[in-house]
Protein backbone atom coordinates (compact mmCIF):
# COMPACT_ATOMS: atom_id res chain seq x y z
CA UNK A 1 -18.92 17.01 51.80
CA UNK A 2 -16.92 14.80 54.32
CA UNK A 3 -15.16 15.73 56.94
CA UNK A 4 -11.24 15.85 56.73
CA UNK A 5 -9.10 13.52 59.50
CA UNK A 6 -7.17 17.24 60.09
CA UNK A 7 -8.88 18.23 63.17
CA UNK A 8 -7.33 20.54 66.11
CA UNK A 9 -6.16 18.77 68.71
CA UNK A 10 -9.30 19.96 71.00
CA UNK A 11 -12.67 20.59 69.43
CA UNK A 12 -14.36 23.09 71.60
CA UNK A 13 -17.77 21.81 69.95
CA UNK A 14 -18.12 19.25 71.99
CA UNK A 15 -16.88 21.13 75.10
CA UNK A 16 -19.77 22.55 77.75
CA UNK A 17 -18.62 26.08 78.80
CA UNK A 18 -17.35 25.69 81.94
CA UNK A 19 -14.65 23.00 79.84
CA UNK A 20 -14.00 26.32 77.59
CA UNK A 21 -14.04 28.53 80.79
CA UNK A 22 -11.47 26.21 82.52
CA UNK A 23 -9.29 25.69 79.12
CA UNK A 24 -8.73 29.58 78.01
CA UNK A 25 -8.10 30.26 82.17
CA UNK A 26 -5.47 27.52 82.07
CA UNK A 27 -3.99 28.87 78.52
CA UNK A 28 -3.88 32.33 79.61
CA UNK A 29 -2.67 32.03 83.20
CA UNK A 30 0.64 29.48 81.68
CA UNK A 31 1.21 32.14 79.08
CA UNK A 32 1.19 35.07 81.82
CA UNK A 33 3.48 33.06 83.75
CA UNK A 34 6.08 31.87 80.95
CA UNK A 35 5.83 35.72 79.99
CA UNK A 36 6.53 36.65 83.52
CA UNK A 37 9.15 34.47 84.12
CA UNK A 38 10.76 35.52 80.91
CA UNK A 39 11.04 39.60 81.83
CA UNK A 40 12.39 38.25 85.67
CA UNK A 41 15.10 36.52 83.65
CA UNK A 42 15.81 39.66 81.65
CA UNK A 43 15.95 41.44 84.61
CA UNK A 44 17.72 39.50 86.97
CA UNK A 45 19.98 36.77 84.57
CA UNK A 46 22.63 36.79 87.45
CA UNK A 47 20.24 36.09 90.46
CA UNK A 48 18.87 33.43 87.86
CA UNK A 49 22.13 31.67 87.13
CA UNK A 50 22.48 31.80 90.55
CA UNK A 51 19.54 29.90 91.47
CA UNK A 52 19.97 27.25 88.62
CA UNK A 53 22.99 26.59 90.20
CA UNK A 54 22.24 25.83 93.34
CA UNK A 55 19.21 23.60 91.85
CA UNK A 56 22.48 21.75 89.97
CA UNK A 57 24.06 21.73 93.70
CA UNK A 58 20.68 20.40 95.53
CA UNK A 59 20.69 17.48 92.65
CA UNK A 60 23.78 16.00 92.95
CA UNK A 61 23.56 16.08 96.86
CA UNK A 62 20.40 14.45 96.54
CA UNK A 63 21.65 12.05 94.23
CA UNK A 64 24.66 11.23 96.16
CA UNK A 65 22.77 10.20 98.80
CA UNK A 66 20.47 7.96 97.03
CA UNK A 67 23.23 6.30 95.17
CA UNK A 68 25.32 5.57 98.61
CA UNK A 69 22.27 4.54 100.13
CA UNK A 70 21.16 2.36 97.21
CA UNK A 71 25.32 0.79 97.25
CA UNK A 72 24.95 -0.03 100.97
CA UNK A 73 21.35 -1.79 100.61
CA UNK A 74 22.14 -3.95 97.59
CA UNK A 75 22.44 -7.24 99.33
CA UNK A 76 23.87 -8.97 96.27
CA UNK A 77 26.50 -6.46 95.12
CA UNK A 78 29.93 -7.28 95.78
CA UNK A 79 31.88 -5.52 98.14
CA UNK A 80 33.29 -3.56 95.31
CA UNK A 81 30.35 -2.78 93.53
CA UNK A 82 29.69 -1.38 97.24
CA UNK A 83 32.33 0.72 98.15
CA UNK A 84 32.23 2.23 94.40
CA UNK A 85 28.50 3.08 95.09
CA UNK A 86 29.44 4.59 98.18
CA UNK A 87 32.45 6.56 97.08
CA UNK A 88 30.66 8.23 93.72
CA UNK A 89 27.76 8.92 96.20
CA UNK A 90 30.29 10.79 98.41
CA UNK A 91 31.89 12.41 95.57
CA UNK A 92 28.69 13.85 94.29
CA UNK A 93 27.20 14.91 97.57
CA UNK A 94 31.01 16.95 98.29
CA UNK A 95 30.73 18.23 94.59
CA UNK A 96 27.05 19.23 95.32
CA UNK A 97 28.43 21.25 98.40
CA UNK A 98 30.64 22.70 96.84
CA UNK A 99 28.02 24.23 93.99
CA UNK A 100 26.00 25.48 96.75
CA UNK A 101 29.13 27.22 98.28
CA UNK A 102 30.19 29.05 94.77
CA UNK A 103 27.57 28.84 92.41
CA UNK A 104 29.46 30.48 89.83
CA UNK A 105 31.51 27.10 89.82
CA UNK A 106 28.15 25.25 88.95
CA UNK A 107 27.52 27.43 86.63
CA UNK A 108 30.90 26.55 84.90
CA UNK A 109 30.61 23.00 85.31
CA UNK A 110 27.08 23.03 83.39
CA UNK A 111 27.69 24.77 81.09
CA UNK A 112 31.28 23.34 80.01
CA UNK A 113 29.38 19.45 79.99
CA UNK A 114 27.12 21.34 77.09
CA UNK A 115 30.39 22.63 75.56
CA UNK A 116 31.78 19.05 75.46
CA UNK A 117 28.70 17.60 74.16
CA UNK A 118 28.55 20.15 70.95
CA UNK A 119 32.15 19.27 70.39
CA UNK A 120 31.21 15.59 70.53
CA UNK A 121 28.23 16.07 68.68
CA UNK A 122 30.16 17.92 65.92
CA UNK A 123 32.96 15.58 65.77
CA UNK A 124 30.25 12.34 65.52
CA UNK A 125 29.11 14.79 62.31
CA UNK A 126 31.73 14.86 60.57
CA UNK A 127 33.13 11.39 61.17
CA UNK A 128 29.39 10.11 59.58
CA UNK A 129 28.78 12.33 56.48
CA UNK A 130 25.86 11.38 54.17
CA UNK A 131 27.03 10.13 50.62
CA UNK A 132 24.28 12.75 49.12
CA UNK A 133 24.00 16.48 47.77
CA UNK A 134 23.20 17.82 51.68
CA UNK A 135 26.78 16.30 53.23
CA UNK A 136 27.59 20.08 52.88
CA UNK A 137 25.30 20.47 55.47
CA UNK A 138 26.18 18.25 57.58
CA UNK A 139 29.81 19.71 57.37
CA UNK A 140 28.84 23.11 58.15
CA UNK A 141 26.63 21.58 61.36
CA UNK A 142 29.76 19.69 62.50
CA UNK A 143 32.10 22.76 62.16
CA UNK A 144 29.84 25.33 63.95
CA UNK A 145 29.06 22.51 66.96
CA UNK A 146 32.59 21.91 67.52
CA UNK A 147 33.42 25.82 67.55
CA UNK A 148 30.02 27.04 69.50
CA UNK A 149 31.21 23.43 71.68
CA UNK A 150 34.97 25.24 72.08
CA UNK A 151 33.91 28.80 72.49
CA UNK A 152 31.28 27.44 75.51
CA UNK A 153 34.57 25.42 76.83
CA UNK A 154 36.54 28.47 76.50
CA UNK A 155 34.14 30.72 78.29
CA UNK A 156 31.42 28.63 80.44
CA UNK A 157 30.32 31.84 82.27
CA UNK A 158 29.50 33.95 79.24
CA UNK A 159 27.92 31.38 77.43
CA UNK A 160 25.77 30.13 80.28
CA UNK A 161 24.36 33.53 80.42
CA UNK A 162 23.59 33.83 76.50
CA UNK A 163 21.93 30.15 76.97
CA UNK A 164 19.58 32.05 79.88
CA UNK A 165 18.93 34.88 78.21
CA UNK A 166 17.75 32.87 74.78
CA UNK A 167 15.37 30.38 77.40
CA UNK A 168 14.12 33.99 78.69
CA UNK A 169 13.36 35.08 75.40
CA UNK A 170 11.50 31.98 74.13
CA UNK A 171 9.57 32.02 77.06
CA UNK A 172 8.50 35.09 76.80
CA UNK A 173 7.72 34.44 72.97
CA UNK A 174 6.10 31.05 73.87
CA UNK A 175 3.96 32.81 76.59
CA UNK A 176 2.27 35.43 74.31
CA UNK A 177 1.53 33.03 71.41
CA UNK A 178 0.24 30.57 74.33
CA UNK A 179 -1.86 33.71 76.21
CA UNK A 180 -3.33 34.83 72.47
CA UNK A 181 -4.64 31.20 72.18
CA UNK A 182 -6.54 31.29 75.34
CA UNK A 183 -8.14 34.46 74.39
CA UNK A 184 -9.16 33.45 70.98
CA UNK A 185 -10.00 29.66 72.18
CA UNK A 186 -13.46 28.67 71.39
CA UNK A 187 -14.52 32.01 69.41
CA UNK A 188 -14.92 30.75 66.12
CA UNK A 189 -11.52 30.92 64.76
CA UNK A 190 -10.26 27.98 65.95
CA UNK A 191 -13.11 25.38 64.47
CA UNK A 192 -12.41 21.99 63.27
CA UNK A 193 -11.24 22.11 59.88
CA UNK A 194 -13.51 20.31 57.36
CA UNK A 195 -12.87 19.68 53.47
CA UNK A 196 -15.84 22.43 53.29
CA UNK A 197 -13.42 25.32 54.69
């Protein structure tokens, strides 16, 4: 019979097996990892939030920097265009300082931008409802992004840590499914489908 165009996306038949070898050690040592990293957030979501903060803090130093340097070097910006460049750079490299100093302000700032952007996305929801039997769904999508948006503006903190602790979770989940693959890679249940199977 022929062969079907559904194929997995790597067809250990054609592999040698040092190219299995290398792919199930790759599979299972990313899964171990995700999984790790997972349980450390679990355990530690404050010392996390922490450190994502200061990553936040490093960022906009970094790109403070680059932006006043960039201002300064463009030769055929106006003087204007110049001192703007300049004066967001110096904004974001004090705001960056700042992070580093509190993190828990970071963490507040990040997390309230993701509040505003639910409410947004919400409100651009309902403003654009389908003329069709699902606008109902697009209603109740709107409503629960403007009030998950307003409960995340309301309460940054908490909901930064409920965001962590779901990433921590699907890591976790994501790193087993991703460690079983490498151990079943290549052993005869993962074959290239045919129209004969």
């Amino acid at each position: 019979m022929p062969e079907s165009t559904t194929k997995w996306l790597i067809d250990h038949v054609h592999l040698s097996p040092g190219q299995i070898t290398g792919i199930r050690a790759a599979l299972i040592i990313g899964g171990l990892t995700a999984v790790v990293l997972g349980i450390l957030i679990w355990a530690w979501p404050g010392v996390t939030l922490v450190v994502v903060a200061w990553a936040f803090g490093l960022f906009f130093i970094v790109t403070g920097i680059v932006r006043a340097v960039i201002g300064l070097s463009a030769f055929e910006a106006t003087t204007g265009g110049k001192v703007l460049a300049v004066v967001l750079g110096a904004l974001l490299v004090v705001a960056g300082i700042v992070i580093l100093i509190n993190p828990g302000f970071g963490i507040s700032i990040l997390a309230t931008i993701v509040g505003i952007v639910w409410i947004v996305e919400g409100v651009a929801s309902l403003s654009s409802l389908p003329n069709s039997s699902l606008k109902w769904l697009a209603v109740v999508y709107g409503v629960l992004s403007i009030a998950g948006g307003i409960l995340v503006v309301i309460s940054p903190g908490f909901a930064a840590g409920v965001m962590l602790i779901f990433a921590a979770t699907m890591l976790v989940v994501g790193g087993i499914a991703q460690t079983l693959e490498g151990i079943v890679f290549a052993r005869g249940r993962d074959k290239p489908a045919t129209a004969g199977s």
